[in-house]
N, C-alpha and C. Protein backbone atom coordinates (compact mmCIF):
# COMPACT_ATOMS: atom_id res chain seq x y z
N UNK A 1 128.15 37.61 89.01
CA UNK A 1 128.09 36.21 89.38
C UNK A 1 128.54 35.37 88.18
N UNK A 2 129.53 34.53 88.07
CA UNK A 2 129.94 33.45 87.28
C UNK A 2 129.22 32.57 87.07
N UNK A 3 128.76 32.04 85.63
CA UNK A 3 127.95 31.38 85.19
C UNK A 3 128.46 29.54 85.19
N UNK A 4 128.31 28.89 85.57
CA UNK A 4 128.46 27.41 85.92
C UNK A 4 129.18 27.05 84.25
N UNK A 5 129.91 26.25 84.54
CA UNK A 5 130.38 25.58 82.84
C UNK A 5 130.13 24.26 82.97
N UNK A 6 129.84 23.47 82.28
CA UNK A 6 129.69 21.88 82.04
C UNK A 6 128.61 21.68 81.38
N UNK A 7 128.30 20.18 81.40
CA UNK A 7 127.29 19.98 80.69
C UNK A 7 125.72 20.50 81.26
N UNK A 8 125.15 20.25 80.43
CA UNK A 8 123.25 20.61 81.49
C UNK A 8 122.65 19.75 81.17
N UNK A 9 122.11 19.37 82.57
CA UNK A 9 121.11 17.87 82.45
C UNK A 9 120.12 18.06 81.62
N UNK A 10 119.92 17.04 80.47
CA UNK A 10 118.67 16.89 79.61
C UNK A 10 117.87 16.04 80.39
N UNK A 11 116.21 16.78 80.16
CA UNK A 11 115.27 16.10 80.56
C UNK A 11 114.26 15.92 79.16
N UNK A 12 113.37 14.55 79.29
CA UNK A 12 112.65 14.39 78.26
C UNK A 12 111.48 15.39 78.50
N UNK A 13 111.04 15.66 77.22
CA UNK A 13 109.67 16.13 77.15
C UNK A 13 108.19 15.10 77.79
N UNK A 14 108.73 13.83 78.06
CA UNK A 14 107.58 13.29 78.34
C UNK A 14 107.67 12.23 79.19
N UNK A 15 107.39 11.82 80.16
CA UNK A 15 107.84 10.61 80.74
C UNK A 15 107.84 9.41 80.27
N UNK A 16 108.77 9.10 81.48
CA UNK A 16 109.50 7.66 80.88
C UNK A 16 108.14 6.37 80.83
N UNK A 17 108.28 6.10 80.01
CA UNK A 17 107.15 4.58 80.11
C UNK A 17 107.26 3.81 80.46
N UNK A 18 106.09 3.19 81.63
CA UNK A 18 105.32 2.36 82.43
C UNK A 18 105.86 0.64 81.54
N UNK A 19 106.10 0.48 82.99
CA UNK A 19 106.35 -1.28 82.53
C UNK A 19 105.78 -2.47 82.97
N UNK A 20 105.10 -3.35 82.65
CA UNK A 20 104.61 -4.49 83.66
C UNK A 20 105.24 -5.55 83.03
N UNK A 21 105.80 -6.23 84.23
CA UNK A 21 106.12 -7.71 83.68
C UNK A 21 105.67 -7.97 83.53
N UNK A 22 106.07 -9.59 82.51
CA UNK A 22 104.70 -10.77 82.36
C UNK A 22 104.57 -11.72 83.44
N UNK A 23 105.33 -11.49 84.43
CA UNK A 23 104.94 -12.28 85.97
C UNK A 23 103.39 -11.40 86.33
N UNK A 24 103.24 -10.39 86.01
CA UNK A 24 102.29 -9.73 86.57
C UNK A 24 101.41 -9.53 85.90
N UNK A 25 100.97 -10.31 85.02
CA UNK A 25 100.03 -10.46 83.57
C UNK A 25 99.49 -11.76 84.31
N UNK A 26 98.09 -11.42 83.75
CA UNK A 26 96.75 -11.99 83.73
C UNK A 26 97.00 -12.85 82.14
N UNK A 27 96.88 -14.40 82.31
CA UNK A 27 96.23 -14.61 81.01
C UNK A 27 94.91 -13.99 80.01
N UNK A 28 94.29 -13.39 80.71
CA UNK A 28 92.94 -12.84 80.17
C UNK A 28 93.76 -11.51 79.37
N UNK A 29 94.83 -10.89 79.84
CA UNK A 29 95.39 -9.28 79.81
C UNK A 29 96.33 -9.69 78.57
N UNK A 30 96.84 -10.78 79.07
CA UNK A 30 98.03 -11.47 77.10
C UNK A 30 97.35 -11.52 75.94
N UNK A 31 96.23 -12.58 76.39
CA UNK A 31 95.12 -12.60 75.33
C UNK A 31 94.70 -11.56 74.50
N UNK A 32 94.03 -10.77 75.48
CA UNK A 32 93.32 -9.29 75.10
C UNK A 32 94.21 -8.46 74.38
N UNK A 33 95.76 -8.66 74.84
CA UNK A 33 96.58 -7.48 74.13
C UNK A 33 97.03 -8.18 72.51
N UNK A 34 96.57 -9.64 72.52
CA UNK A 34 96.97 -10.40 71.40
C UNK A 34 95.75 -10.36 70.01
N UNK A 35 94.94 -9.93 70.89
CA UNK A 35 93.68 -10.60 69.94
C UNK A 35 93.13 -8.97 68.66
N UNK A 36 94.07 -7.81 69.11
CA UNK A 36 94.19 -6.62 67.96
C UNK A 36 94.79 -7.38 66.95
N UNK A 37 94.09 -6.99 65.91
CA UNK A 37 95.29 -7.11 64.44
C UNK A 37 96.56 -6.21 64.59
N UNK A 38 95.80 -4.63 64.93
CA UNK A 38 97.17 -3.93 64.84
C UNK A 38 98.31 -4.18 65.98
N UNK A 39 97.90 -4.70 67.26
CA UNK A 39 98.88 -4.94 67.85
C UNK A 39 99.26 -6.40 67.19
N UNK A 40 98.67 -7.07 66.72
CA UNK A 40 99.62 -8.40 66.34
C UNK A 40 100.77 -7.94 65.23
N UNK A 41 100.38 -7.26 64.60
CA UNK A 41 101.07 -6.71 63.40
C UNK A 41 103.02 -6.04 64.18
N UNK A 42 101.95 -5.65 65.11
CA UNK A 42 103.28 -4.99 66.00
C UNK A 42 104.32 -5.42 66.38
N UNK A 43 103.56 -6.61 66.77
CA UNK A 43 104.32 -7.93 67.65
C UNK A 43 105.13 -8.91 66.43
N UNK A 44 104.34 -8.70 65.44
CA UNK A 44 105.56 -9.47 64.75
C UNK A 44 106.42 -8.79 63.82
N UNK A 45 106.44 -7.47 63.77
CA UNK A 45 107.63 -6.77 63.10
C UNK A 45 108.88 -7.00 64.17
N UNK A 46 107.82 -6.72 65.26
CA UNK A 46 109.53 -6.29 66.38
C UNK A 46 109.94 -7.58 66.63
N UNK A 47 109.23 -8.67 66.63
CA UNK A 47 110.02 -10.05 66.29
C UNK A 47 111.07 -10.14 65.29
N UNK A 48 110.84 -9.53 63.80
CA UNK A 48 111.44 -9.73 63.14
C UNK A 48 112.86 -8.58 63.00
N UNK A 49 112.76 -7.80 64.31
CA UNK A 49 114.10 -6.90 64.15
C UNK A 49 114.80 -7.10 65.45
N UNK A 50 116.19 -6.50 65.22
CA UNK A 50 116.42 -6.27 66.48
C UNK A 50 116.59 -5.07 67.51
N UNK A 51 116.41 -5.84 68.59
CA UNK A 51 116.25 -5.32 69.78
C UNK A 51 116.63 -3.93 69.92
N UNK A 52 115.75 -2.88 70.26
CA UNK A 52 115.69 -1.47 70.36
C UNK A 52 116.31 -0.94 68.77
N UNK A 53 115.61 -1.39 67.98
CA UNK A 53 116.47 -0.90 66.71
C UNK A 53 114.68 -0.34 66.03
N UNK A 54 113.45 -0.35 66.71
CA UNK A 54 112.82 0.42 65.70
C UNK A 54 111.94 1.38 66.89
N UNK A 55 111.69 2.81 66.17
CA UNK A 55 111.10 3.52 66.90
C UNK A 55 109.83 3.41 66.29
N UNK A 56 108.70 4.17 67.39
CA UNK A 56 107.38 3.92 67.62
C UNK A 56 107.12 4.12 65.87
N UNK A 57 107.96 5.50 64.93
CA UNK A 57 107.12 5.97 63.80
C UNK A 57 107.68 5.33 62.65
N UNK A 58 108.38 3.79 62.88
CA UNK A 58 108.53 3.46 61.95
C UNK A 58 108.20 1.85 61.67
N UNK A 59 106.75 1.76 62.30
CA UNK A 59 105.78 0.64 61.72
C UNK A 59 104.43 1.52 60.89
N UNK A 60 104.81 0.36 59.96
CA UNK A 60 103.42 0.96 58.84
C UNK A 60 102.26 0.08 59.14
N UNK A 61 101.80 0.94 60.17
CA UNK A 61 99.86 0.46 60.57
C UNK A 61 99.30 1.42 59.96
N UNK A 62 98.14 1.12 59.81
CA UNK A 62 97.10 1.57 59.67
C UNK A 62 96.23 2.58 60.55
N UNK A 63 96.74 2.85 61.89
CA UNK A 63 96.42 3.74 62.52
C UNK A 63 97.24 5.30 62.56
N UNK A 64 96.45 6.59 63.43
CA UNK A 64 96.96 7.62 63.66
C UNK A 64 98.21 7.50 64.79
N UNK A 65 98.93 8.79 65.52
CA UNK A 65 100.06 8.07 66.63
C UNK A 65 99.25 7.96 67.96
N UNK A 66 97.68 8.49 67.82
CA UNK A 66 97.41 8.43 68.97
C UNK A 66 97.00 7.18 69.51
N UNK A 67 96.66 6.57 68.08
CA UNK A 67 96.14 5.24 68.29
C UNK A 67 97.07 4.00 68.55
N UNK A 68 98.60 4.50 67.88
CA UNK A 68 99.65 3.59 67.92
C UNK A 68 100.21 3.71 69.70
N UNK A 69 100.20 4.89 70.18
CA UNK A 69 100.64 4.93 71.64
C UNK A 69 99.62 4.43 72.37
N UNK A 70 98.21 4.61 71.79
CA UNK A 70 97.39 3.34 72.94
C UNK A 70 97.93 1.78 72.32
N UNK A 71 97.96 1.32 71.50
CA UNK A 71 98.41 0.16 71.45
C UNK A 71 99.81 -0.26 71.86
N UNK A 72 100.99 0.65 72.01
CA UNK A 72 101.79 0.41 72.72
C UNK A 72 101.51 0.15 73.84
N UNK A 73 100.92 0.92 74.58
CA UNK A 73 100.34 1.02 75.95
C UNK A 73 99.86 -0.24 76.27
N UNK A 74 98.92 -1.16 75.60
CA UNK A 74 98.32 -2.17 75.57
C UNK A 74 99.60 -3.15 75.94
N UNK A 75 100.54 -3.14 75.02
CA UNK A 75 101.36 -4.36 74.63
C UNK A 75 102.31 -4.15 75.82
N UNK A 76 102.54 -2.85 76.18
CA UNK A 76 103.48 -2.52 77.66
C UNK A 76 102.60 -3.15 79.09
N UNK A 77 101.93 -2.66 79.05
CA UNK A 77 100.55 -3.32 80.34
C UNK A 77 100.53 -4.91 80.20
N UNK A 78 100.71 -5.59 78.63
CA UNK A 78 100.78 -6.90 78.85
C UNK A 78 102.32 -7.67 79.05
N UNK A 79 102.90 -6.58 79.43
CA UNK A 79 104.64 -7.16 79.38
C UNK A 79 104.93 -7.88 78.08
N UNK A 80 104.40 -7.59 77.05
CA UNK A 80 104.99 -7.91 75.44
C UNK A 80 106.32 -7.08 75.03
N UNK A 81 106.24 -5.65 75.36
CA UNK A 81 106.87 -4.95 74.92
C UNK A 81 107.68 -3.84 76.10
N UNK A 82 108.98 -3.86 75.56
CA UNK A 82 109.55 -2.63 76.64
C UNK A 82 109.67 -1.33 75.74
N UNK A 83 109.65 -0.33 76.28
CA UNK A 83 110.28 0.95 75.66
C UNK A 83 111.61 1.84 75.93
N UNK A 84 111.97 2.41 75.50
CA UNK A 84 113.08 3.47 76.30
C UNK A 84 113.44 4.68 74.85
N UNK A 85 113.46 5.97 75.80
CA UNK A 85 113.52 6.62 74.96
C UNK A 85 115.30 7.45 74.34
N UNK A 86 115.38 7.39 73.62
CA UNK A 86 116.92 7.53 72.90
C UNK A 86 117.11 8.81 72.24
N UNK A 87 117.26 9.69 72.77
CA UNK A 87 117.04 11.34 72.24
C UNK A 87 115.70 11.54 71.27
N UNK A 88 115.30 11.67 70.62
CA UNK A 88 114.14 12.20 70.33
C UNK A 88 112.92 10.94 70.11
N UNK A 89 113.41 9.64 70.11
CA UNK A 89 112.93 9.09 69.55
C UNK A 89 112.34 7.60 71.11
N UNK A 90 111.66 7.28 70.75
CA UNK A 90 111.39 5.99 71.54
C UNK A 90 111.37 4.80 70.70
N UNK A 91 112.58 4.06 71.74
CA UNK A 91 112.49 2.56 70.87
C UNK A 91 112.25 1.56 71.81
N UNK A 92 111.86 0.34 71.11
CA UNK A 92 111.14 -1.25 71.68
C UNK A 92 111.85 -2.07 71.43
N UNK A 93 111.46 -2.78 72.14
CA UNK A 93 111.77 -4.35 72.16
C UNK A 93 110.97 -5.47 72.40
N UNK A 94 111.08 -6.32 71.85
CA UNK A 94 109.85 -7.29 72.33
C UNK A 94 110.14 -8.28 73.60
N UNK A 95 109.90 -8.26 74.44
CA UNK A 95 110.39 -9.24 75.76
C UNK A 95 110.03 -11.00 75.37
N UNK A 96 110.35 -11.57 74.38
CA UNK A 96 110.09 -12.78 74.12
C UNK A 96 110.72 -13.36 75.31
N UNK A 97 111.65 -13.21 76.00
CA UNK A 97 112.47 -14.69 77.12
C UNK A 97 111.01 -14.57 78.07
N UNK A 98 110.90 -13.09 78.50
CA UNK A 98 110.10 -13.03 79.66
C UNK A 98 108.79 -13.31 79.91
N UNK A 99 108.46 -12.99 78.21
CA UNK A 99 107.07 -13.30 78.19
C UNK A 99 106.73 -14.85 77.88
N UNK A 100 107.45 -15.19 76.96
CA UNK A 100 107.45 -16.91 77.27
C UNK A 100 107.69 -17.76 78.12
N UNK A 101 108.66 -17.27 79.04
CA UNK A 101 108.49 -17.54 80.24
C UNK A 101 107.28 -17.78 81.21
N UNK A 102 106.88 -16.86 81.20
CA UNK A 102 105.09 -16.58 81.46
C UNK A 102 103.83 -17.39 81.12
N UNK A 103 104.18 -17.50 79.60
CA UNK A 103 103.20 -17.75 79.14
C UNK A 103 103.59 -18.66 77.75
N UNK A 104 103.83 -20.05 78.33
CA UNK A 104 105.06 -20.50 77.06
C UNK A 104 103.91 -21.09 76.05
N UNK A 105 104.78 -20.56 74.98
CA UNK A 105 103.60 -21.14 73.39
C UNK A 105 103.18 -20.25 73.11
N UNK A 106 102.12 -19.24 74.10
CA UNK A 106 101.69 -17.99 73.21
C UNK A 106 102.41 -17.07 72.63
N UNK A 107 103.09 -16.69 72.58
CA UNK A 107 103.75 -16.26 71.71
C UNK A 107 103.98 -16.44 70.82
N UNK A 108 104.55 -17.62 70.13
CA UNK A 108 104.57 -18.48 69.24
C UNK A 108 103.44 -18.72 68.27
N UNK A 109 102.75 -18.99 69.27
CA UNK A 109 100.99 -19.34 68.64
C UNK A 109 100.68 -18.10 67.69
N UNK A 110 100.88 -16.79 68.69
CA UNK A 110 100.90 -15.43 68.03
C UNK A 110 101.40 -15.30 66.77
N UNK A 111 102.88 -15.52 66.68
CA UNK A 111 103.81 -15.19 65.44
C UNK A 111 103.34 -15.93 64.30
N UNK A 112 102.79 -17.16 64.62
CA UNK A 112 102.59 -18.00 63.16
C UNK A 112 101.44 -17.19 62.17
N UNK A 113 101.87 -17.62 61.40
CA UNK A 113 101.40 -16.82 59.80
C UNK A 113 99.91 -17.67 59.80
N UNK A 114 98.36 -17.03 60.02
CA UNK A 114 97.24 -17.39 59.51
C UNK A 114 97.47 -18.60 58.61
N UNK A 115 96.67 -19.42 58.76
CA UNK A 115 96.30 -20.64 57.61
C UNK A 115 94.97 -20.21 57.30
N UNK A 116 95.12 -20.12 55.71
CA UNK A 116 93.75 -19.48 55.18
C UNK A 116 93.47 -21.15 53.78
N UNK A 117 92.12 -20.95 53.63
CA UNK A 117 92.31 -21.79 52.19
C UNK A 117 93.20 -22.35 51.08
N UNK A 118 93.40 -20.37 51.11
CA UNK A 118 94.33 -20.66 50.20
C UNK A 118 95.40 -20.72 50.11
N UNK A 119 96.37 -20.79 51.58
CA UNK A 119 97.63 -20.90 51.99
C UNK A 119 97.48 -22.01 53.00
N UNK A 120 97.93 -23.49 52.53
CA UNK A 120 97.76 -24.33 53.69
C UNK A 120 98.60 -24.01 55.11
């Protein structure tokens, strides 16, 4: 029997990740996914890059990956964040049109830098 020639479909090791818009976000669910440090931390690196240009293992939190894929998870469930995975790696994006759309200002509100004492 002759063996088939061409390419062979690649499949991921893990499924593809779950998406919710922010049409389908609860203000209580934005909030909640806003009010982590480490997800805020999250939220404003991938602000500051672009779009699908960083994968999950290259933010420096303070957590393990199990803890970083529940907080993805968080920020995906609140339609903050999309994923897609790119040969070995999974990369994000932050949905700012959609989610401000949604929910205009928070976001914003989010990104701004703490006012502490000693930084007016």
């Amino acid at each position: 029997m002759a063996r088939e020639t061409g390419v062979a479909e690649r499949t991921s090791h893990r499924a593809a990740p779950e998406h919710t818009h922010p049409d389908e976000v609860s203000a209580q669910s934005a909030f909640a996914a806003l009010a982590d440090p480490v997800r805020i931390l999250l939220v404003r690196e991938l602000a500051d890059s672009a779009e699908w240009s960083r994968s999950c293992g290259s933010f420096d939190v303070p957590v393990g990956k199990a803890a970083l894929s529940h907080h993805f998870a968080v920020l995906r469930g609140a339609g903050l964040v999309e994923q897609r995975d790119e040969g070995p790696k999974r990369v994000n994006r932050l949905r700012r049109e959609e989610f401000e759309a949604r929910f205009p200002g928070l976001l914003a509100l989010a990104l701004r830098e703490e006012r502490t004492p000693d930084r007016p």
